[in-house]
C-alpha atoms as a PDB file:
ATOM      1  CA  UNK A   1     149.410 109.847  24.890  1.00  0.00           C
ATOM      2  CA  UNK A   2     152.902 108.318  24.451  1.00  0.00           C
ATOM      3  CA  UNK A   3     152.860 104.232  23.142  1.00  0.00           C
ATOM      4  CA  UNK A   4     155.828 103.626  25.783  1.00  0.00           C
ATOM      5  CA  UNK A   5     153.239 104.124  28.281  1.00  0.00           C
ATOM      6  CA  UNK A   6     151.584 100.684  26.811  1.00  0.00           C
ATOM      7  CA  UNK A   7     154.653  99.270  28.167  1.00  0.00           C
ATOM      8  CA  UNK A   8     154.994 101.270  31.857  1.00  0.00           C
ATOM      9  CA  UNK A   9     151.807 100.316  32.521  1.00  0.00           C
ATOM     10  CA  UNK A  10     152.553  96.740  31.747  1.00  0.00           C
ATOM     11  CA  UNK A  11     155.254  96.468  34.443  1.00  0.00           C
ATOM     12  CA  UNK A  12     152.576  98.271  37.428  1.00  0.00           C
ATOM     13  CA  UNK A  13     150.128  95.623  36.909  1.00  0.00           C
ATOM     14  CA  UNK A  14     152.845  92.736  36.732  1.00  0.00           C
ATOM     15  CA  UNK A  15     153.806  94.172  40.408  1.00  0.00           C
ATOM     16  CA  UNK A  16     150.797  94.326  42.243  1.00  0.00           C
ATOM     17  CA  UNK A  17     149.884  90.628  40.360  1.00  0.00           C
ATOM     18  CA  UNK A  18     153.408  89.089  41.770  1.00  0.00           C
ATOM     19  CA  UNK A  19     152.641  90.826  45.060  1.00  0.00           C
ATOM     20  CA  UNK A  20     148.922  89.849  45.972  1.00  0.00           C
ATOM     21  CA  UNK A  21     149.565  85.864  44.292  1.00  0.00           C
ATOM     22  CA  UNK A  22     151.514  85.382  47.431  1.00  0.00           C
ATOM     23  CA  UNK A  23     147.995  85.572  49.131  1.00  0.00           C
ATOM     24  CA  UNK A  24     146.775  83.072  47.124  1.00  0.00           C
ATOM     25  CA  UNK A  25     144.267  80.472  48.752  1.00  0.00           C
ATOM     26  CA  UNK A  26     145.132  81.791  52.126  1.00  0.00           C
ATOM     27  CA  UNK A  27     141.978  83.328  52.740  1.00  0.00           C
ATOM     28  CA  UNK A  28     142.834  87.306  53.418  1.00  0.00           C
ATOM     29  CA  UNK A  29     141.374  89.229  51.111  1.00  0.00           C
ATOM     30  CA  UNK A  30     141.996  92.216  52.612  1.00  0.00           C
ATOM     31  CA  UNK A  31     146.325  91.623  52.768  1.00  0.00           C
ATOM     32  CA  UNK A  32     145.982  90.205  49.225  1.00  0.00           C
ATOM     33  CA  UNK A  33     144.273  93.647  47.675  1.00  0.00           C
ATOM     34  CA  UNK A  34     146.903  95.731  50.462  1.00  0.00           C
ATOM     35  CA  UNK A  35     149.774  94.042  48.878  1.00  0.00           C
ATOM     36  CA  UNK A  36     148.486  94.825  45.239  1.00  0.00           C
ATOM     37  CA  UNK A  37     147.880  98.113  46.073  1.00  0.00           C
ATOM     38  CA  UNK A  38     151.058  99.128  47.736  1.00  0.00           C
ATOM     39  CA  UNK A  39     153.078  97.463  44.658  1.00  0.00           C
ATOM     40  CA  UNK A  40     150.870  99.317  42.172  1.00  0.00           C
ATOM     41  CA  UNK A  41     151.544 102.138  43.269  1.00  0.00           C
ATOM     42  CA  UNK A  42     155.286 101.965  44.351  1.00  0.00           C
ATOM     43  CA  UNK A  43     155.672 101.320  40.067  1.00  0.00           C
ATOM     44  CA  UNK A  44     153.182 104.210  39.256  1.00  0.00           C
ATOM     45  CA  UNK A  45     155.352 106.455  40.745  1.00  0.00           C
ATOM     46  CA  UNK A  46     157.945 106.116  38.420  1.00  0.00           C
ATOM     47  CA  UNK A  47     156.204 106.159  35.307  1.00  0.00           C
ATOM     48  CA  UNK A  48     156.509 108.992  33.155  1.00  0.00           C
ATOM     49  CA  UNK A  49     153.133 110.614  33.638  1.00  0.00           C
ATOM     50  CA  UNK A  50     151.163 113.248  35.479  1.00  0.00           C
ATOM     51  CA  UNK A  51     148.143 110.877  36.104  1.00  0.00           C
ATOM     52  CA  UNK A  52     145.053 111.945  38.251  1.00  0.00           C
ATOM     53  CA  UNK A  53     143.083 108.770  40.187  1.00  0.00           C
ATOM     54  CA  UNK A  54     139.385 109.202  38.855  1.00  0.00           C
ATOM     55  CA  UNK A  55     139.109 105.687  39.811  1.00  0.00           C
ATOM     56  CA  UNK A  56     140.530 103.898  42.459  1.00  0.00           C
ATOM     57  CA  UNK A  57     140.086 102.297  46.029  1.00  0.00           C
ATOM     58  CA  UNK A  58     137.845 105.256  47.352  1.00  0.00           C
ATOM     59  CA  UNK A  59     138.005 108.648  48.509  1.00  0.00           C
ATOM     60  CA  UNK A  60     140.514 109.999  50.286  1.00  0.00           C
ATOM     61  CA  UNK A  61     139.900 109.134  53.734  1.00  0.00           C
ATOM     62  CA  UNK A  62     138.686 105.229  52.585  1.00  0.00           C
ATOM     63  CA  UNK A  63     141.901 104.276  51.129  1.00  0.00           C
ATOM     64  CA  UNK A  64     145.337 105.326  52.116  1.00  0.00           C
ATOM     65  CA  UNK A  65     146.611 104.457  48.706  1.00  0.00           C
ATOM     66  CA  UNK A  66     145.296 105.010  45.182  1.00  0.00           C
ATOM     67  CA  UNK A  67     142.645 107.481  46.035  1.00  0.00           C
ATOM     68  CA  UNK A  68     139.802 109.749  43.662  1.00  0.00           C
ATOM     69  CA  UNK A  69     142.195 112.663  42.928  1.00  0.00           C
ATOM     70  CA  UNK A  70     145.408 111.307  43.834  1.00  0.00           C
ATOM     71  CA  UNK A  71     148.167 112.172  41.930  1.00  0.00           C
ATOM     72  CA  UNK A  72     150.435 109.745  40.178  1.00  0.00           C
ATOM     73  CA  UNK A  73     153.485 109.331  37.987  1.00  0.00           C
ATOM     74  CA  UNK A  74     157.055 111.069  38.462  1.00  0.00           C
ATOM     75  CA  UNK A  75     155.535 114.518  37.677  1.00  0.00           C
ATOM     76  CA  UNK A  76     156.529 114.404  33.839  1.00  0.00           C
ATOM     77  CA  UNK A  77     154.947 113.627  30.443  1.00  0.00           C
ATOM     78  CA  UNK A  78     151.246 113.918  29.547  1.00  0.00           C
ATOM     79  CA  UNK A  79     148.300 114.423  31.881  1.00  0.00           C
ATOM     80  CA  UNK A  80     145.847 111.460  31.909  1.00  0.00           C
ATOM     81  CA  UNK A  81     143.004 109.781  33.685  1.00  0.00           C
ATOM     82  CA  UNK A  82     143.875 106.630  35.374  1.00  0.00           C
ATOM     83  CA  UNK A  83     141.700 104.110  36.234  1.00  0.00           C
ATOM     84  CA  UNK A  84     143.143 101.411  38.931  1.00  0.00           C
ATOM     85  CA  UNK A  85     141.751  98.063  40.440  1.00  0.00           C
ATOM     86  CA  UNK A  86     144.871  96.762  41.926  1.00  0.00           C
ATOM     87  CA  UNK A  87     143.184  93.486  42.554  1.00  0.00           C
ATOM     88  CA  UNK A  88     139.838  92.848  40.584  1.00  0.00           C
ATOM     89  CA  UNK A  89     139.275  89.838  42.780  1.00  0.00           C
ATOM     90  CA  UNK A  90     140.165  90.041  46.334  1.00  0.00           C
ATOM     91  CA  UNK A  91     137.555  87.134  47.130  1.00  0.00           C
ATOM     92  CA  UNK A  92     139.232  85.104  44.306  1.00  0.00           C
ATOM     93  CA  UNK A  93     142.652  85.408  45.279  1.00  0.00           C
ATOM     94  CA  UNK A  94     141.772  84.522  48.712  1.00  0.00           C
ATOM     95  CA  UNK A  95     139.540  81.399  47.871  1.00  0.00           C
ATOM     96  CA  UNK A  96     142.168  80.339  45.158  1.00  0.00           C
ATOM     97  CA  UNK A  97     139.476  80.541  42.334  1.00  0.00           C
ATOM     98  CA  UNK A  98     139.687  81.948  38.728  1.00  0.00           C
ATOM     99  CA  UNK A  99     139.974  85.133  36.498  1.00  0.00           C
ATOM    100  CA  UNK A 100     141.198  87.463  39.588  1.00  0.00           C
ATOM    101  CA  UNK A 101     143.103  90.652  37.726  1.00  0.00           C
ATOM    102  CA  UNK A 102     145.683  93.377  38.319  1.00  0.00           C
ATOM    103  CA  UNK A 103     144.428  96.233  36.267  1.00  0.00           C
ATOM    104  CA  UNK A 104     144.648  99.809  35.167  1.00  0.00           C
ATOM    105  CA  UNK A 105     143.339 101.822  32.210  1.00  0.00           C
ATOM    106  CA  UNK A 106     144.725 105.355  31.119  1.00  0.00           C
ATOM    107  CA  UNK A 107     143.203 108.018  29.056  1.00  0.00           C
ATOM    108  CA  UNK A 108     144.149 111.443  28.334  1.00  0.00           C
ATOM    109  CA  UNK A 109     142.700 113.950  30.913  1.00  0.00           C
ATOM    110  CA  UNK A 110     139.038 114.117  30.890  1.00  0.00           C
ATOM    111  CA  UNK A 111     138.318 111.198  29.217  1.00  0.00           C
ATOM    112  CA  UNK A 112     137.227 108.802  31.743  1.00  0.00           C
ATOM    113  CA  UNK A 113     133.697 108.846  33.589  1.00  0.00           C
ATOM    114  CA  UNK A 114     134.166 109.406  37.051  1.00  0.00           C
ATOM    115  CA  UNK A 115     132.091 106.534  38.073  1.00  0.00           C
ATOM    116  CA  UNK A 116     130.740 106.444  41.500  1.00  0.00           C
ATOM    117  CA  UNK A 117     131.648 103.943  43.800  1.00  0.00           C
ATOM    118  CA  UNK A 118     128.096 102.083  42.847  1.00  0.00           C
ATOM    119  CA  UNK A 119     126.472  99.564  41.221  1.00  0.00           C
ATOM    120  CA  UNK A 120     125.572  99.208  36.978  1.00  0.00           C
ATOM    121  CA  UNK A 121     123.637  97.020  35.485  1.00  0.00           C
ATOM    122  CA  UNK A 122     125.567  95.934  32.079  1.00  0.00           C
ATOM    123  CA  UNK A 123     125.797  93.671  28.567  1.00  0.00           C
ATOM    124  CA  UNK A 124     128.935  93.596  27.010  1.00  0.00           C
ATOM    125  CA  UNK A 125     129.948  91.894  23.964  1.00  0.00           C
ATOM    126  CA  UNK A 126     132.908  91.304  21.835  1.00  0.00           C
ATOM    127  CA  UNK A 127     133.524  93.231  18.236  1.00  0.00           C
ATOM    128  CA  UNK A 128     131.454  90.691  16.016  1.00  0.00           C
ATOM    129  CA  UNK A 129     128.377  91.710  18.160  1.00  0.00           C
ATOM    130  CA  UNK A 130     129.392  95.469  18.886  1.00  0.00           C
ATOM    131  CA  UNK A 131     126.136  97.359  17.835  1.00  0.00           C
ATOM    132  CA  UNK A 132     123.502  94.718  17.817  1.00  0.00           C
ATOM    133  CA  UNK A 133     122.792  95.144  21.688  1.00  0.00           C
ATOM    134  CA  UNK A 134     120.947  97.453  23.527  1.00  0.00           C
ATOM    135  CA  UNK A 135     120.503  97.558  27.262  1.00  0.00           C
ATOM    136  CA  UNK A 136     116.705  99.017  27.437  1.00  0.00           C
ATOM    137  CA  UNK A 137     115.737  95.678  24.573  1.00  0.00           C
ATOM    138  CA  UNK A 138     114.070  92.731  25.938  1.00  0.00           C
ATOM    139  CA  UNK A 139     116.380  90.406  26.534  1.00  0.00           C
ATOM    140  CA  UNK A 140     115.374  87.677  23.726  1.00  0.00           C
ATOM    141  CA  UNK A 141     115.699  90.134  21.754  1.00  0.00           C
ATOM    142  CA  UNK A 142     119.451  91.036  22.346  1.00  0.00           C
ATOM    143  CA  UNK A 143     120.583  87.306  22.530  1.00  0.00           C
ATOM    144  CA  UNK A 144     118.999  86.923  19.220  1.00  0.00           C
ATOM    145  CA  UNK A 145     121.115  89.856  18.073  1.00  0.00           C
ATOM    146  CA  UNK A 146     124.400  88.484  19.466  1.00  0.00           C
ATOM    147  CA  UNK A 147     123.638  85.204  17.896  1.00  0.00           C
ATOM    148  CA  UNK A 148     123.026  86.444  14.079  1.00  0.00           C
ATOM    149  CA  UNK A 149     125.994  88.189  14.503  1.00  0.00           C
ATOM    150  CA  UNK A 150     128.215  85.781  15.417  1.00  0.00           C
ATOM    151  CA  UNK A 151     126.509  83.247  13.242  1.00  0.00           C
ATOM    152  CA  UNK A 152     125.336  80.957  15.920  1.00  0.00           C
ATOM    153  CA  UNK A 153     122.065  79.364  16.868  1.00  0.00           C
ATOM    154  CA  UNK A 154     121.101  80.469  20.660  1.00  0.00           C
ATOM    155  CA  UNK A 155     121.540  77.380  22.407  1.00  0.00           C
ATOM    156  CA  UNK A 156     124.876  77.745  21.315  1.00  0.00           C
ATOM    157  CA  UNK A 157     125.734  81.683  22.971  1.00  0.00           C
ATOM    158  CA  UNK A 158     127.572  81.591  26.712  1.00  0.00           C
ATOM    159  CA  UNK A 159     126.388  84.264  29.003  1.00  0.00           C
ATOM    160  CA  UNK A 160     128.192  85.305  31.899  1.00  0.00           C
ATOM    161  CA  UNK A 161     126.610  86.677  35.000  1.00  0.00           C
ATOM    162  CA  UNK A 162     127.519  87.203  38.608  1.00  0.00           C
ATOM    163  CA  UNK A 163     126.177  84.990  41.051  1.00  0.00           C
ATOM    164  CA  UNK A 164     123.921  87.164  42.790  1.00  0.00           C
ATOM    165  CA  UNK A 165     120.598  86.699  44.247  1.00  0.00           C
ATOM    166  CA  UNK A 166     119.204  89.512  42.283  1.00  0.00           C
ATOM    167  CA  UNK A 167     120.416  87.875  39.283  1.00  0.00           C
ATOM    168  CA  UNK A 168     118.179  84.559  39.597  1.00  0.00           C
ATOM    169  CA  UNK A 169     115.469  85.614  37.932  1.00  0.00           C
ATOM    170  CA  UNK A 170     117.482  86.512  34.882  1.00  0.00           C
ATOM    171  CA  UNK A 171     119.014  83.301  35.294  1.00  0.00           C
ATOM    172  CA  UNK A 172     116.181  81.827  34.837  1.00  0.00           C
ATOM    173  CA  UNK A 173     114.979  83.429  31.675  1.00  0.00           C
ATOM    174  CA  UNK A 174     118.350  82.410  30.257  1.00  0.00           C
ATOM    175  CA  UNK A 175     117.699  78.894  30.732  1.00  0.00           C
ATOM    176  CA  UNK A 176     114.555  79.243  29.175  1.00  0.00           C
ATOM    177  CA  UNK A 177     116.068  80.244  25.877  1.00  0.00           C
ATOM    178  CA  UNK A 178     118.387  77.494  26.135  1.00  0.00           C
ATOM    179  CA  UNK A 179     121.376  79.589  26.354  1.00  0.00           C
ATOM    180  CA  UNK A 180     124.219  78.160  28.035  1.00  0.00           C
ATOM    181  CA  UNK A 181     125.239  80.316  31.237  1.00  0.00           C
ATOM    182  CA  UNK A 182     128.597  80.408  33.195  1.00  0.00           C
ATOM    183  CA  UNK A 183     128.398  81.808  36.637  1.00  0.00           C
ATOM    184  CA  UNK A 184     131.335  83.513  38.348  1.00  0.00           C
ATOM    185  CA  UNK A 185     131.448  84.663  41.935  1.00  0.00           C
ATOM    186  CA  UNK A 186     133.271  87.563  41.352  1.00  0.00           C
ATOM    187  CA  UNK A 187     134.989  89.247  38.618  1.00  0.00           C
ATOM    188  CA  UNK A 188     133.288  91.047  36.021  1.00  0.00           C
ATOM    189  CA  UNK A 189     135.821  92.824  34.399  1.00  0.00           C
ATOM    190  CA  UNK A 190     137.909  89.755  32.786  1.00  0.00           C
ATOM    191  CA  UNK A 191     134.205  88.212  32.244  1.00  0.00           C
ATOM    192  CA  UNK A 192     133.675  91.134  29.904  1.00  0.00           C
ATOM    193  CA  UNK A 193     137.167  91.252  28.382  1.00  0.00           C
ATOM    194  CA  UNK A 194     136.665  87.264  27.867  1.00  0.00           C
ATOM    195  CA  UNK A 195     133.476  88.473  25.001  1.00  0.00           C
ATOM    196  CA  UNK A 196     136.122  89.678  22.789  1.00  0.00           C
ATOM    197  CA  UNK A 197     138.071  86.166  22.357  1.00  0.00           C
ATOM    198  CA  UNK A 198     136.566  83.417  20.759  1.00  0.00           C
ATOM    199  CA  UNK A 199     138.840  80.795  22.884  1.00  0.00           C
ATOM    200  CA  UNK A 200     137.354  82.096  25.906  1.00  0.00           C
ATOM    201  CA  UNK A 201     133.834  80.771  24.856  1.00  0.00           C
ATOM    202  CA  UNK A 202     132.267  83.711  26.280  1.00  0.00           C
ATOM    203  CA  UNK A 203     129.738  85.754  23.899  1.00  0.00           C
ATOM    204  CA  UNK A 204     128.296  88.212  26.415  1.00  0.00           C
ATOM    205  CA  UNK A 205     128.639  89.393  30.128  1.00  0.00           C
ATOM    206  CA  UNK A 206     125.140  90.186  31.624  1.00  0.00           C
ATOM    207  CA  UNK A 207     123.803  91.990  34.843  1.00  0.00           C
ATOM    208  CA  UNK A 208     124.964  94.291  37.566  1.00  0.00           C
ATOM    209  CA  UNK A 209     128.453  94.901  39.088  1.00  0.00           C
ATOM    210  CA  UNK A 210     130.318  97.807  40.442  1.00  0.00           C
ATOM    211  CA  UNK A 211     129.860 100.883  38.363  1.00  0.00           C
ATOM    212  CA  UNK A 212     134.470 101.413  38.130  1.00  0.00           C
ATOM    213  CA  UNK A 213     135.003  98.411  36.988  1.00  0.00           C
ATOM    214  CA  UNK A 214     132.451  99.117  33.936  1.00  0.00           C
ATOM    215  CA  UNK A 215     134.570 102.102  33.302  1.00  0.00           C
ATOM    216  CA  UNK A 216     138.205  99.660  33.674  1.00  0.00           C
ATOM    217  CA  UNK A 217     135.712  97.074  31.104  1.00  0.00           C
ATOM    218  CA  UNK A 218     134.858  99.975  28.393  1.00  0.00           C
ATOM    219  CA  UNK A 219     138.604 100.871  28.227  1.00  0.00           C
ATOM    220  CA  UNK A 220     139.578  97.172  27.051  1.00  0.00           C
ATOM    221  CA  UNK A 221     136.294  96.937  24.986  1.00  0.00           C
ATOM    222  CA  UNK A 222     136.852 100.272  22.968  1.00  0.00           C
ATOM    223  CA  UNK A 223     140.520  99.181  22.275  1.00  0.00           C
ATOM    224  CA  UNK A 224     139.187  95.512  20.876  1.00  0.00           C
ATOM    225  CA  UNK A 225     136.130  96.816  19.471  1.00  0.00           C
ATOM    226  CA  UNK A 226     133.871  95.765  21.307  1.00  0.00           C
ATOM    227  CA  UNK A 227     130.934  97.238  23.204  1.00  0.00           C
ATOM    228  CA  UNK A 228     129.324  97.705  26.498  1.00  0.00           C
ATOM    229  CA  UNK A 229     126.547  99.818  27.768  1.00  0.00           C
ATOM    230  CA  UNK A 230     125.531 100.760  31.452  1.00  0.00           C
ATOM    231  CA  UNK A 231     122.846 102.245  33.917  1.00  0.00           C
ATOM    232  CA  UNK A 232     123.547 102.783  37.120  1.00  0.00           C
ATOM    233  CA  UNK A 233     122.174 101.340  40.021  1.00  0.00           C
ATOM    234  CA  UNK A 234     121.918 103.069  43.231  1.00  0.00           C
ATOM    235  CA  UNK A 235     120.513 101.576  45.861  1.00  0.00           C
ATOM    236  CA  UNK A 236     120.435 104.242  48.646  1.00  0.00           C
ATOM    237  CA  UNK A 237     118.827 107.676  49.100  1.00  0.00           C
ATOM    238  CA  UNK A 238     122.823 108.505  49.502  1.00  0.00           C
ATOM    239  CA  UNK A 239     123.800 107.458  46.007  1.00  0.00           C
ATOM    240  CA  UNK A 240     121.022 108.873  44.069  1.00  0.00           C
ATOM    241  CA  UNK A 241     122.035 111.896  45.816  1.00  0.00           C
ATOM    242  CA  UNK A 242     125.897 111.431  45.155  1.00  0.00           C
ATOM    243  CA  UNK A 243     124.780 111.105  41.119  1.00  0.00           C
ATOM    244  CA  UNK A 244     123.019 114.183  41.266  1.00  0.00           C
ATOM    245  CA  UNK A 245     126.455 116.193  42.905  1.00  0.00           C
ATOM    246  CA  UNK A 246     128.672 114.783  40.030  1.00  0.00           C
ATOM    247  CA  UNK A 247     126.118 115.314  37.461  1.00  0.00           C
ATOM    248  CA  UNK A 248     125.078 112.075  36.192  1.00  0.00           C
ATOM    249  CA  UNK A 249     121.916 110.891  35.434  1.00  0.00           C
ATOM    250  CA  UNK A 250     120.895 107.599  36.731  1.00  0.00           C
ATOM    251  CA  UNK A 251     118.558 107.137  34.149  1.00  0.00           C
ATOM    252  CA  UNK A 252     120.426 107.834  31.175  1.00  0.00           C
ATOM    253  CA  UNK A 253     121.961 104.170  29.249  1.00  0.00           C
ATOM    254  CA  UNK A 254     125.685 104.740  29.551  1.00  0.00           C
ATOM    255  CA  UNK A 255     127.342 104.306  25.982  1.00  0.00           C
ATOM    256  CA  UNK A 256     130.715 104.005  24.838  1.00  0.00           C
ATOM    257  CA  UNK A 257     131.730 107.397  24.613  1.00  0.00           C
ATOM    258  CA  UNK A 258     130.038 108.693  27.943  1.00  0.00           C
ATOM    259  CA  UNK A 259     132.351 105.836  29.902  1.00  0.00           C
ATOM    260  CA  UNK A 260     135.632 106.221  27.797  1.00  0.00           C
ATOM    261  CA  UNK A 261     135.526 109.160  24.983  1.00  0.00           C
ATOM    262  CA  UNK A 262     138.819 110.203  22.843  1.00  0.00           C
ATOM    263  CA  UNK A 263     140.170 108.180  19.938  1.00  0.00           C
ATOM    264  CA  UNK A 264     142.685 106.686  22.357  1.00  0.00           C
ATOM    265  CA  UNK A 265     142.935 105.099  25.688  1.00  0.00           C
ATOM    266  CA  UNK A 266     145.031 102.339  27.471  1.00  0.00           C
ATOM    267  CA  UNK A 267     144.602  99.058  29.560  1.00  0.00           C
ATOM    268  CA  UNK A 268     146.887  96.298  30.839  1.00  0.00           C
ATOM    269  CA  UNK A 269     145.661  93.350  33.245  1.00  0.00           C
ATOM    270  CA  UNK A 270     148.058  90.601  34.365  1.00  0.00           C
ATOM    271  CA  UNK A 271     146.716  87.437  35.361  1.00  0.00           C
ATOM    272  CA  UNK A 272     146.600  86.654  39.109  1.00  0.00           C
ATOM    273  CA  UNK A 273     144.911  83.528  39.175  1.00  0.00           C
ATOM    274  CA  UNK A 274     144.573  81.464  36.260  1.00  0.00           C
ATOM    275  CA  UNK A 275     141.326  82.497  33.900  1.00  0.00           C
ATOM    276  CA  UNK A 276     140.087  81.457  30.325  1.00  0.00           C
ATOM    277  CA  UNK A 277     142.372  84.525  28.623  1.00  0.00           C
ATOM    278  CA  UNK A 278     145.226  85.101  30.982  1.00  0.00           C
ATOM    279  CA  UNK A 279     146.987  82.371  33.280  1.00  0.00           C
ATOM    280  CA  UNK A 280     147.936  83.060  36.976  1.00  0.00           C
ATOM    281  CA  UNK A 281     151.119  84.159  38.988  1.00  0.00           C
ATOM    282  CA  UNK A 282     153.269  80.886  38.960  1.00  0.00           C
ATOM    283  CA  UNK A 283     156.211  80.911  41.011  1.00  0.00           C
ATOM    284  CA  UNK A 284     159.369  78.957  41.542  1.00  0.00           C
ATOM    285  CA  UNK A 285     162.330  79.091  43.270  1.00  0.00           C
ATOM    286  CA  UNK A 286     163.595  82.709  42.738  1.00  0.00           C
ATOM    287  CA  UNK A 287     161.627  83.387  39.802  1.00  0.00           C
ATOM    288  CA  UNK A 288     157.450  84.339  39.279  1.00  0.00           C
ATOM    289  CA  UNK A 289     156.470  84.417  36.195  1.00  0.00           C
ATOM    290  CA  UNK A 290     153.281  86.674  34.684  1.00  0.00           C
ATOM    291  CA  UNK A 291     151.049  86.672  31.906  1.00  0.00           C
ATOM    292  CA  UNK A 292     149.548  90.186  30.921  1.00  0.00           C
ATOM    293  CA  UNK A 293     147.351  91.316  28.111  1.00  0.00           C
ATOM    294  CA  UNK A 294     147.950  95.373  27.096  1.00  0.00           C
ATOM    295  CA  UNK A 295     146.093  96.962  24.921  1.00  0.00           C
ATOM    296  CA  UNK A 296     145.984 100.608  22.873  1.00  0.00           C
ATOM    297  CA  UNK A 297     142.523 102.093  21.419  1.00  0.00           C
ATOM    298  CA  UNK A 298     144.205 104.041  18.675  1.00  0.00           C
ATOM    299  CA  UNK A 299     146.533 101.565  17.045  1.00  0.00           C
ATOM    300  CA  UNK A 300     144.102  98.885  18.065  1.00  0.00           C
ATOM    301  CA  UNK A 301     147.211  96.787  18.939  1.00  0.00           C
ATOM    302  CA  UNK A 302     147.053  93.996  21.700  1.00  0.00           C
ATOM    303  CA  UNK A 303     149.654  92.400  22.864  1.00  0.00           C
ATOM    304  CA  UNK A 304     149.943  89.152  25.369  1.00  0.00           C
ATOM    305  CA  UNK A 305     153.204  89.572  27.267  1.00  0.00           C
ATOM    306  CA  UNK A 306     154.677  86.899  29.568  1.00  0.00           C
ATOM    307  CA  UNK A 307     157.140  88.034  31.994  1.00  0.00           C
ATOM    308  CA  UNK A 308     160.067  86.198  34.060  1.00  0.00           C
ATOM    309  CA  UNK A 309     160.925  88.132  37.325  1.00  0.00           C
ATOM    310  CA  UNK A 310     163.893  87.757  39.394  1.00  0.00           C
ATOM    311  CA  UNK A 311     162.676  88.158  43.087  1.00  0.00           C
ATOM    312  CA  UNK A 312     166.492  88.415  43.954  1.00  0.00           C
ATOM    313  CA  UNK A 313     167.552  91.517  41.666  1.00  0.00           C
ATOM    314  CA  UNK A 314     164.038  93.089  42.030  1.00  0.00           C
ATOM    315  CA  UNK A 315     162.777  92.057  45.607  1.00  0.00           C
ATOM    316  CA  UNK A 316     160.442  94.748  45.870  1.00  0.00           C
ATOM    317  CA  UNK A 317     159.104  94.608  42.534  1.00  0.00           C
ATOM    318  CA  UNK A 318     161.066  98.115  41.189  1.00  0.00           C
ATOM    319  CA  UNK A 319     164.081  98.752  39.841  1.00  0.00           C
ATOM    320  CA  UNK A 320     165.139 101.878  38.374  1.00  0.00           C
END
């Protein structure tokens, strides 16, 4: 792939950020992600790709926009996978809470699982910790890992974990070790990107989410060096079924290389709402301002970027 794409991709996430942050604490999830998505892919369309959707907002007749197999870019340059979750968040943005993302990963073609629409249960960790975990271990016996690695007793390792139900009784056993635990409503991408940075105080992400944004998650991971592993979770006669048409195997532990393979891949998120890594859309006047993380797998560059956007000279978020 081309490095200038590191920096296309930068200005489609900024977009659908600035346009779902005007649905900020209104409660409308559904305009909030609408307005993402249209802006995402309004930018996408002039970047200088030939990209194929293998992950977006559903199949063809589910979403309008940013569909499996649509095609994206202005028809030139290299053919890649992209991965797209205009709004990682739509809950957040609409209940004004934390960590809700604008994201998109790239790879070159046929380098990015096509992950059903589905859940996966997953551990993720940042670089220090990157081959001390595995999925199938007891759990004691992974936080034990995580903490020799990053040189820290266990009541002093942060887990996250979605606030689930299902998740209680893994809850629980946390608690028992004396590990600290933050709980996030939604959001598991930017709680698994959060492992890799020591000022997010986050030293693994823990338990089941949707199965696409483990893929979007791997992408940042293998450019940071990190690591996260995944089994999917169907929980229908329907999905087991849809596994078996695309080949996977529901009982096989999802590495690195079966969810992102190649030596390179790319992934920009821009802040929405303010998190621990990245802070929120802020606007003011004629101006919104952005704060994006991009990252590159082969030059193992990352780069925080903070934007200032007139909304006079670029009302509808392109220019050419």
């Amino acid at each position: 792939m081309e490095r200038s794409l590191s920096m296309e991709i930068v200005r489609v996430t900024e977009a659908a950020a600035l346009a779902s942050a005007r649905w900020m604490g209104r409660g409308l999830k559904n305009e909030a992600d609408d307005a993402a998505t249209s802006a995402m892919r309004d930018v996408l369309d002039t970047v200088p790709m030939k990209g194929t959707v293998v992950i977006g907002e559903g199949e063809m007749d589910e979403a309008p926009m940013l569909y499996i197999g649509e095609k994206l870019g202005n028809g030139y340059g290299p053919r890649v996978d992209v991965a797209v979750d205009p709004l990682e968040g739509t809950s957040i943005v609409a209940s004004g809470g934390s960590n809700a993302l604008a994201v998109i990963a790239i790879a070159d073609k046929g380098n990015l699982l096509h992950a059903p629409d589905m859940y996966m249960d997953k551990i993720a960790v940042g670089p220090e910790a990157a081959g001390c975990v595995d999925i199938e271990a007891p759990l004691y016996d992974n936080l034990k890992a995580v903490a020799k690695a990053k040189n820290k007793d266990l009541d002093d390792l942060v887990v996250t974990i979605l606030n689930r139900k299902k998740h209680q009784a893994r809850i629980e056993e946390l608690r028992s070790y004396g590990v600290r635990i933050k709980v996030i409503e939604n959001g598991d991408v930017a709680g698994a990107i959060n492992t890799a940075f020591d000022n997010t105080g986050v030293d693994m992400l823990l338990g089941e989410g949707g199965a696409p944004e483990g893929v979007l998650a791997a992408v940042a991971l293998k450019c940071l060096g990190g690591e996260i592993q995944g089994k999917l979770a169907p929980k229908k006669e329907e999905e087991i079924k849809r596994c078996a048409e695309m080949g996977i195997d529901i009982n096989k532990v999802l590495r690195m290389d079966d969810l992102v393979s190649g030596d390179d891949a790319i992934f920009a998120a821009t802040g929405v709402t303010d998190g621990e890594l990245l802070k929120g859309v802020q606007f003011k006047g004629s101006f919104g301002t952005t704060e994006t993380i991009v990252l590159r797998a082969k030059s193992g560059t990352v780069r925080f970027v903070k934007g200032q956007h007139s909304l006079i000279k670029k009302p509808n978020l392109v220019i050419s």
